[in-house]
Every structure is written in structure tokens, then in C-alpha cells.
C-alpha atoms as a PDB file:
ATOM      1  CA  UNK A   1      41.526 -24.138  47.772  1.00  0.00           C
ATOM      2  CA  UNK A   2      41.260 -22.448  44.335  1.00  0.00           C
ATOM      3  CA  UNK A   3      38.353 -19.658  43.907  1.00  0.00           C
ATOM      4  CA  UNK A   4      36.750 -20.355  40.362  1.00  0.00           C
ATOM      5  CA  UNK A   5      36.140 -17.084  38.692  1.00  0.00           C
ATOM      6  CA  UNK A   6      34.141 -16.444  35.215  1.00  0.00           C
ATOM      7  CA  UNK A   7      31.463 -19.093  33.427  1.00  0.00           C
ATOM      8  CA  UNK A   8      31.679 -21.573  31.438  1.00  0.00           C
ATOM      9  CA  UNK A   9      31.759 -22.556  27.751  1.00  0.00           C
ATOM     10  CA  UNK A  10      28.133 -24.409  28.241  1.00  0.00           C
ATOM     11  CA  UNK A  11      26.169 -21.191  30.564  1.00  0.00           C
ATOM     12  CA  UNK A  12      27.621 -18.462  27.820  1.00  0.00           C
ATOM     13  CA  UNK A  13      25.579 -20.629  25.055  1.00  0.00           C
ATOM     14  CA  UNK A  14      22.790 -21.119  27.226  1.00  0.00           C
ATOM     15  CA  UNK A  15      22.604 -17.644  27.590  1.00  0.00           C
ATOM     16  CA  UNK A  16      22.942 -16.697  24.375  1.00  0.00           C
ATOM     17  CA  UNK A  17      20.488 -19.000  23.061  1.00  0.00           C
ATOM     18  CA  UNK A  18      17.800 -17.709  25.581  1.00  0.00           C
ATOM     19  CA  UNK A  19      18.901 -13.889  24.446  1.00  0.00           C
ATOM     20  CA  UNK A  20      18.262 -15.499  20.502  1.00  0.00           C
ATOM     21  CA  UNK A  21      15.103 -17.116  21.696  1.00  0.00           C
ATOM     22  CA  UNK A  22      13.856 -13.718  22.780  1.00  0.00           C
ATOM     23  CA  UNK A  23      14.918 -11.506  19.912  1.00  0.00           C
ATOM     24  CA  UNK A  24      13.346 -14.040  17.918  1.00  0.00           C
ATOM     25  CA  UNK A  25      10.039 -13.005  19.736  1.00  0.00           C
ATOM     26  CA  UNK A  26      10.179  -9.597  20.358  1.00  0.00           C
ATOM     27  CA  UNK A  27      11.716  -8.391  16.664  1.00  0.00           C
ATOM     28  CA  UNK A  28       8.251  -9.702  14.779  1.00  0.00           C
ATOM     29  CA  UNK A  29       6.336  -7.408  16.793  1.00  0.00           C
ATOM     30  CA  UNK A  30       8.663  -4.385  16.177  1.00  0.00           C
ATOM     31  CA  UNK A  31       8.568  -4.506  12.750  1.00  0.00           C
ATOM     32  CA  UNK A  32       4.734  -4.705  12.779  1.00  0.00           C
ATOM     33  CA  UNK A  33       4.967  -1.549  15.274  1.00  0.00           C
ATOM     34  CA  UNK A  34       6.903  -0.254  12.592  1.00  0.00           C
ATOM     35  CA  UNK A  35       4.131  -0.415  10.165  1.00  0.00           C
ATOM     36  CA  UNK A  36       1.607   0.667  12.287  1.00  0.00           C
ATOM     37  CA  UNK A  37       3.512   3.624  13.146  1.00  0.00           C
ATOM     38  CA  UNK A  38       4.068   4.589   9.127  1.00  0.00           C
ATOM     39  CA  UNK A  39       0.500   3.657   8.692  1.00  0.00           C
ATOM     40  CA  UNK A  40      -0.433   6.312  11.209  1.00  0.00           C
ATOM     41  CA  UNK A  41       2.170   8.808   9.934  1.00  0.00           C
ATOM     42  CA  UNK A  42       0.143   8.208   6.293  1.00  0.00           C
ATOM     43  CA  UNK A  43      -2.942   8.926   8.156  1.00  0.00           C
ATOM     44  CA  UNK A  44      -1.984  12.042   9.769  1.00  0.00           C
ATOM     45  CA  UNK A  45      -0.765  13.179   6.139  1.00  0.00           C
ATOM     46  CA  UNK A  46      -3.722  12.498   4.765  1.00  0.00           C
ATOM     47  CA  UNK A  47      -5.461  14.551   7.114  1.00  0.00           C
ATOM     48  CA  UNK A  48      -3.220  17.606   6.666  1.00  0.00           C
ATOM     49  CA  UNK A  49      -3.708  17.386   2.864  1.00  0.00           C
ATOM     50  CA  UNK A  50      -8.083  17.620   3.675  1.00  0.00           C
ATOM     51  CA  UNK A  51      -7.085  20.506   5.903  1.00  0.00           C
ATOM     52  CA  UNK A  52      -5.212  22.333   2.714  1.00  0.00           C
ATOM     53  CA  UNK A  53      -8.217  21.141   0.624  1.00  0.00           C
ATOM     54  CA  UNK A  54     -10.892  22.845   2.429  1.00  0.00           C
ATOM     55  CA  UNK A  55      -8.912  26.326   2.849  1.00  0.00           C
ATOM     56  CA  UNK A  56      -8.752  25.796  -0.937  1.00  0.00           C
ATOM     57  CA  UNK A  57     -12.374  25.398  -1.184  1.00  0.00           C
ATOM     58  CA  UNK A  58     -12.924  27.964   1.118  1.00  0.00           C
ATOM     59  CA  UNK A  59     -10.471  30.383  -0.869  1.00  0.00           C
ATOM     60  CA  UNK A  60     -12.644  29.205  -4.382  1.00  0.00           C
ATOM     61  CA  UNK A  61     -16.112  29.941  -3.481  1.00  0.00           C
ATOM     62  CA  UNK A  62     -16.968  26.028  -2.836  1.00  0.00           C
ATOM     63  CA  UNK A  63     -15.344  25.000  -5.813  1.00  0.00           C
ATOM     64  CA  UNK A  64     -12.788  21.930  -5.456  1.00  0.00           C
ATOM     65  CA  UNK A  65      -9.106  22.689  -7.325  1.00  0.00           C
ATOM     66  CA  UNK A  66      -8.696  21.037 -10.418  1.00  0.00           C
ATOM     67  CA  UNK A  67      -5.341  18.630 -10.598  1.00  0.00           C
ATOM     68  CA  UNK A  68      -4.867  15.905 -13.042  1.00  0.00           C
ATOM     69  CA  UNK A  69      -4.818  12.378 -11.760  1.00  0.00           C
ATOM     70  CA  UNK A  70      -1.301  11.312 -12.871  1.00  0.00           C
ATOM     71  CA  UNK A  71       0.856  14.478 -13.430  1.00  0.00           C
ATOM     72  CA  UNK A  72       4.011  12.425 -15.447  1.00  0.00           C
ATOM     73  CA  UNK A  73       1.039  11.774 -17.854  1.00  0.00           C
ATOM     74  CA  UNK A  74      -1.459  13.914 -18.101  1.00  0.00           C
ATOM     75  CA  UNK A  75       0.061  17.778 -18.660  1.00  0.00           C
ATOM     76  CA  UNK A  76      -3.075  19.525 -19.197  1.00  0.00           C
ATOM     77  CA  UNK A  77      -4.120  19.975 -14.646  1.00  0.00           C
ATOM     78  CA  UNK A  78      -0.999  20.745 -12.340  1.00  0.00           C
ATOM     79  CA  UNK A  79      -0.395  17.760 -10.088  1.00  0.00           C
ATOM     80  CA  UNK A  80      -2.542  17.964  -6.461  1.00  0.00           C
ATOM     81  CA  UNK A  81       0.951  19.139  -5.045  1.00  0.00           C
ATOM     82  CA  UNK A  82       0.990  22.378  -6.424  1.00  0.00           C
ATOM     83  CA  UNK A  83      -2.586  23.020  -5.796  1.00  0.00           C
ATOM     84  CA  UNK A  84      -2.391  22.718  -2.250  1.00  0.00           C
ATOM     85  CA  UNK A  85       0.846  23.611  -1.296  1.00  0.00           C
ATOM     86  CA  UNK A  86       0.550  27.079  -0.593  1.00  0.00           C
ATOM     87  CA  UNK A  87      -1.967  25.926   1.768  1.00  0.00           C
ATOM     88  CA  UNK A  88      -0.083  23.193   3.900  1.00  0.00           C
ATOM     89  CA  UNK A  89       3.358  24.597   3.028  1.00  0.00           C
ATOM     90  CA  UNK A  90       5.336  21.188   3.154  1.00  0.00           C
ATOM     91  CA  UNK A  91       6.064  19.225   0.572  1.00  0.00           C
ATOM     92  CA  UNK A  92       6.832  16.297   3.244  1.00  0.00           C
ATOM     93  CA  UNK A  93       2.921  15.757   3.779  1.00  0.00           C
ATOM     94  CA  UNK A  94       2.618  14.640   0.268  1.00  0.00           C
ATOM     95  CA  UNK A  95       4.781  11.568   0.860  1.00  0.00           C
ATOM     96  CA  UNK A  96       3.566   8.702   2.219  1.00  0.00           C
ATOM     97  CA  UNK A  97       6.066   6.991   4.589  1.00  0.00           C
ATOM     98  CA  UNK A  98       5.665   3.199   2.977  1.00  0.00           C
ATOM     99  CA  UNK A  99       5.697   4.596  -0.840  1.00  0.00           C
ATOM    100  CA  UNK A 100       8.810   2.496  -1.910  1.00  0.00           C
ATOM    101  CA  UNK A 101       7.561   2.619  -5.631  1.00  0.00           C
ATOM    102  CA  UNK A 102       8.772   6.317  -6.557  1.00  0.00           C
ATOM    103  CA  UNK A 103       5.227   8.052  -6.789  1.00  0.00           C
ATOM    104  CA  UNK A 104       5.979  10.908  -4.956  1.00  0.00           C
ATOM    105  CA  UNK A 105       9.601  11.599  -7.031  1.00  0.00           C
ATOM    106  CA  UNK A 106       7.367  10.834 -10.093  1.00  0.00           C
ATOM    107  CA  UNK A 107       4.031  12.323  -9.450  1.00  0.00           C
ATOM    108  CA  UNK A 108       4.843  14.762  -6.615  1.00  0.00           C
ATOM    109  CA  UNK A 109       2.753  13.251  -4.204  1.00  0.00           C
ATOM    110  CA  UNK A 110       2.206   9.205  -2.978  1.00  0.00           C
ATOM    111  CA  UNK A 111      -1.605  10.220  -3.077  1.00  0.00           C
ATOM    112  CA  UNK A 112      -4.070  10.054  -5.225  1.00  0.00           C
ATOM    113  CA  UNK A 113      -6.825  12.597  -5.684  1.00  0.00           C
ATOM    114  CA  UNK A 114     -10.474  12.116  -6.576  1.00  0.00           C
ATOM    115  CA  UNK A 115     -10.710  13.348 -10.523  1.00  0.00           C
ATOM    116  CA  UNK A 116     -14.435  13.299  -9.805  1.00  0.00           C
ATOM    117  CA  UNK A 117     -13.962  16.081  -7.266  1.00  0.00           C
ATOM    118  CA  UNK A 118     -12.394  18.321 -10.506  1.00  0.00           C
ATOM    119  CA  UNK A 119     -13.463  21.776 -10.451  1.00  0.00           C
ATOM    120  CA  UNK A 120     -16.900  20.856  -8.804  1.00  0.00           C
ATOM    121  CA  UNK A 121     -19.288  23.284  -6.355  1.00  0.00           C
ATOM    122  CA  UNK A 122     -19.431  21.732  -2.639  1.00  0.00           C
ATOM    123  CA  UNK A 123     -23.224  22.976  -1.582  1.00  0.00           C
ATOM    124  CA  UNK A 124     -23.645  21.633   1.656  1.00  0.00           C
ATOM    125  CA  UNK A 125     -23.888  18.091   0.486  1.00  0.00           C
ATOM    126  CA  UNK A 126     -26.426  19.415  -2.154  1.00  0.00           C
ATOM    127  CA  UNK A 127     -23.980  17.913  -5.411  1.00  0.00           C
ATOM    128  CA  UNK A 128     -22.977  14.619  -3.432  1.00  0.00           C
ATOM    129  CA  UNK A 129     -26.254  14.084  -2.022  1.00  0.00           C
ATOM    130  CA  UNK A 130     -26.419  10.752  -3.734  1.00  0.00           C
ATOM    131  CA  UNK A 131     -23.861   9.380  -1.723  1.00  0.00           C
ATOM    132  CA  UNK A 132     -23.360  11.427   0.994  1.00  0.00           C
ATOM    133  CA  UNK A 133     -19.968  12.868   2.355  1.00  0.00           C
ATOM    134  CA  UNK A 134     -18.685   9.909   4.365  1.00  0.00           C
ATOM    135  CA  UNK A 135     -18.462   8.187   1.307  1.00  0.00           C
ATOM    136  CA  UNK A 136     -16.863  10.584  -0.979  1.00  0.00           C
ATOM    137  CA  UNK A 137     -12.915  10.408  -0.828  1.00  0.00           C
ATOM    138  CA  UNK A 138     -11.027  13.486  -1.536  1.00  0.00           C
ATOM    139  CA  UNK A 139      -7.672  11.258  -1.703  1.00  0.00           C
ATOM    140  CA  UNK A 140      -5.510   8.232  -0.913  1.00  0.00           C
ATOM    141  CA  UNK A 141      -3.185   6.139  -1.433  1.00  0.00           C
ATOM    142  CA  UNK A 142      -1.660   5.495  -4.843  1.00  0.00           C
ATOM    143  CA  UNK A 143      -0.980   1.650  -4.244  1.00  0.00           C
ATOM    144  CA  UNK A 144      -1.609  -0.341  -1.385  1.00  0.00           C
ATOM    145  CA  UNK A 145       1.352   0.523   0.588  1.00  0.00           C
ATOM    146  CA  UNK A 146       0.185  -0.673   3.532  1.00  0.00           C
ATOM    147  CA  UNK A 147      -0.783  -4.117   2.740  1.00  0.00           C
ATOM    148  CA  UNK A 148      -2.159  -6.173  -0.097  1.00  0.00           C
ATOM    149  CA  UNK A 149      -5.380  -4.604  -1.260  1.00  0.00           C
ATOM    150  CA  UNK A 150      -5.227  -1.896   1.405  1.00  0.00           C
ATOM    151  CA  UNK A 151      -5.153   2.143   1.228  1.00  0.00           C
ATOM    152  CA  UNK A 152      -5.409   4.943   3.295  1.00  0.00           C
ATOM    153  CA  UNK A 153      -8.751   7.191   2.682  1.00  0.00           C
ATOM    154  CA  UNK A 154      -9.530  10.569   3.732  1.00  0.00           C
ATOM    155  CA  UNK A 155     -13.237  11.941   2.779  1.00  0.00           C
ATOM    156  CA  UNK A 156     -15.148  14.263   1.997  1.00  0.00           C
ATOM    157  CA  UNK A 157     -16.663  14.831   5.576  1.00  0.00           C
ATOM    158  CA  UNK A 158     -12.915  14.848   7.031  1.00  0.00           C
ATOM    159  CA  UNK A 159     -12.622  11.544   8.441  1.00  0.00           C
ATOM    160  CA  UNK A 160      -9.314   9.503   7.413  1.00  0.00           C
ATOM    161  CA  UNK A 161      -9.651   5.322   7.464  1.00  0.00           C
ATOM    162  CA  UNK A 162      -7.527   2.370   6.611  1.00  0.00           C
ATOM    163  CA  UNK A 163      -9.758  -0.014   4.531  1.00  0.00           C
ATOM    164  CA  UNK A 164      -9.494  -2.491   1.794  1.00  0.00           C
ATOM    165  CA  UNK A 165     -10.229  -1.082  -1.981  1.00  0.00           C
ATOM    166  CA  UNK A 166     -12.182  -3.366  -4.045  1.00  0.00           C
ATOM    167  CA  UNK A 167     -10.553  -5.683  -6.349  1.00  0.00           C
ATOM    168  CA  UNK A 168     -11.717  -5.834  -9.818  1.00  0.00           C
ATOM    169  CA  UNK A 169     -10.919  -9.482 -12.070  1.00  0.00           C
ATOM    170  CA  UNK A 170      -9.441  -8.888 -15.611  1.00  0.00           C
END
């Protein structure tokens, strides 16, 4: 009697179409952890860079730094970067993970920061009162890396979100 040893031709495909069946399943939901995780990375940047704002503020009597709102352009403001360097002390937290368009080479950071917040006294709420702080963003996102139509925020209050921006028509 002869011993058969090994598998055949027909169980090695079936096996390697279940294996393809199941990569097929499990590699969407990686690259959406993926995302998530650079989302949260963004966040957590974003949070870092409100931490360096308010020692600013704190350093400047209340008063927010001045920085102008697209550095390659505008000459006249040093970019946000420069501003708050000394106080987070890495230039890594000023690029956001999912910026594949170049800001931060160009503008020295991925983020954008609130021109309205230029050189402006924070009173306890007293100047913003109007809209209150957890409405006020200090910065975000440059483009919607993150999705179509969607940034990360940090405010003036300190809390970071992912939301939607609102779409203007030409």
C-alpha cells in the first residue's frame, strides 16, 4: 500500500482563494484604521499647537501672536511656525500626517491659523463674547485632508473636533 503524502493541485487553490477572500475583507478596514489613526495623530497636533498658543498668550499679557495666514505670500507676519515654536519645540507638530499637498514644506505648517485672532486681547471671553469660546477656532486644517469637506478644529476654549467646514457655491 502506498502512503499519499502532500495536497493536491485543487485544496492549494481552495485555500488560497479562501486566504484572498479574507484579505479582501480585512484590508478595507485597515486602511480606514489607517485614517483614523492619522486623523487622531492630526488631532493630538492640533492640541499641542493650543498648548504653545496659550503659553504664548500667557507670555504676551493676553494678547494672541500675530502670524500671517499664508507665509509663501504674505511677508509682512512670520508664519504661525515661528511664533510658537519656541513654545512646543518640534517642528513635527506642525505637520499634519494626511497633508500630501506640500503645505507644511511651503507654508511651514499643514495648519491654518485664525487671522481674526491677530494681535487681539483674550479678556476672559470679554472680546469673543459674541460668540463665545467653543466657537472660536484658533487653527486647523489647511485642506480637507481627512475627507471631502472635512478639517480638523481646535478652539478657543481648548477642545479639538473633526467636523465638516461649510461649503460656499461660486
Amino acid at each position: 500500500m502506498r502512503i499519499k503524502f502532500g495536497f493536491t493541485l485543487i485544496e492549494l487553490l481552495v485555500v488560497i482563494a479562501i486566504i484572498s477572500i479574507l484579505a479582501g475583507i480585512i484590508l478595507p478596514s485597515l486602511s480606514k484604521a489607517g485614517k483614523f489613526s492619522r486623523r487622531i495623530y492630526c488631532l493630538n497636533n492640533l492640541r499641542q499647537l493650543y498648548f504653545g498658543f496659550v503659553m504664548y498668550v500667557s507670555d504676551y499679557d493676553n494678547y494672541c501672536p500675530s502670524a500671517a495666514l499664508l507665509p509663501s505670500i504674505n511677508k509682512d507676519n512670520p508664519p504661525i511656525s515661528e511664533v510658537l515654536y519656541p513654545y512646543v519645540k518640534s517642528k513635527n507638530v506642525f505637520k499634519c500626517p494626511s497633508d500630501r499637498e506640500g503645505y507644511f514644506e511651503r507654508e511651514g505648517s499643514s495648519y491654518e491659523y485664525n487671522q481674526r485672532l491677530n494681535g487681539r486681547k483674550i479678556d476672559r471671553g470679554k472680546t469673543f463674547s459674541f460668540m463665545g469660546s467653543t466657537r472660536i477656532w484658533v487653527m486647523y486644517d489647511y485642506k480637507d485632508f481627512h475627507g471631502k469637506g472635512i478639517r480638523n478644529f481646535v478652539y478657543l476654549d481648548g477642545h479639538v473636533t473633526h467636523e465638516p467646514i461649510a461649503q460656499v457655491d461660486d
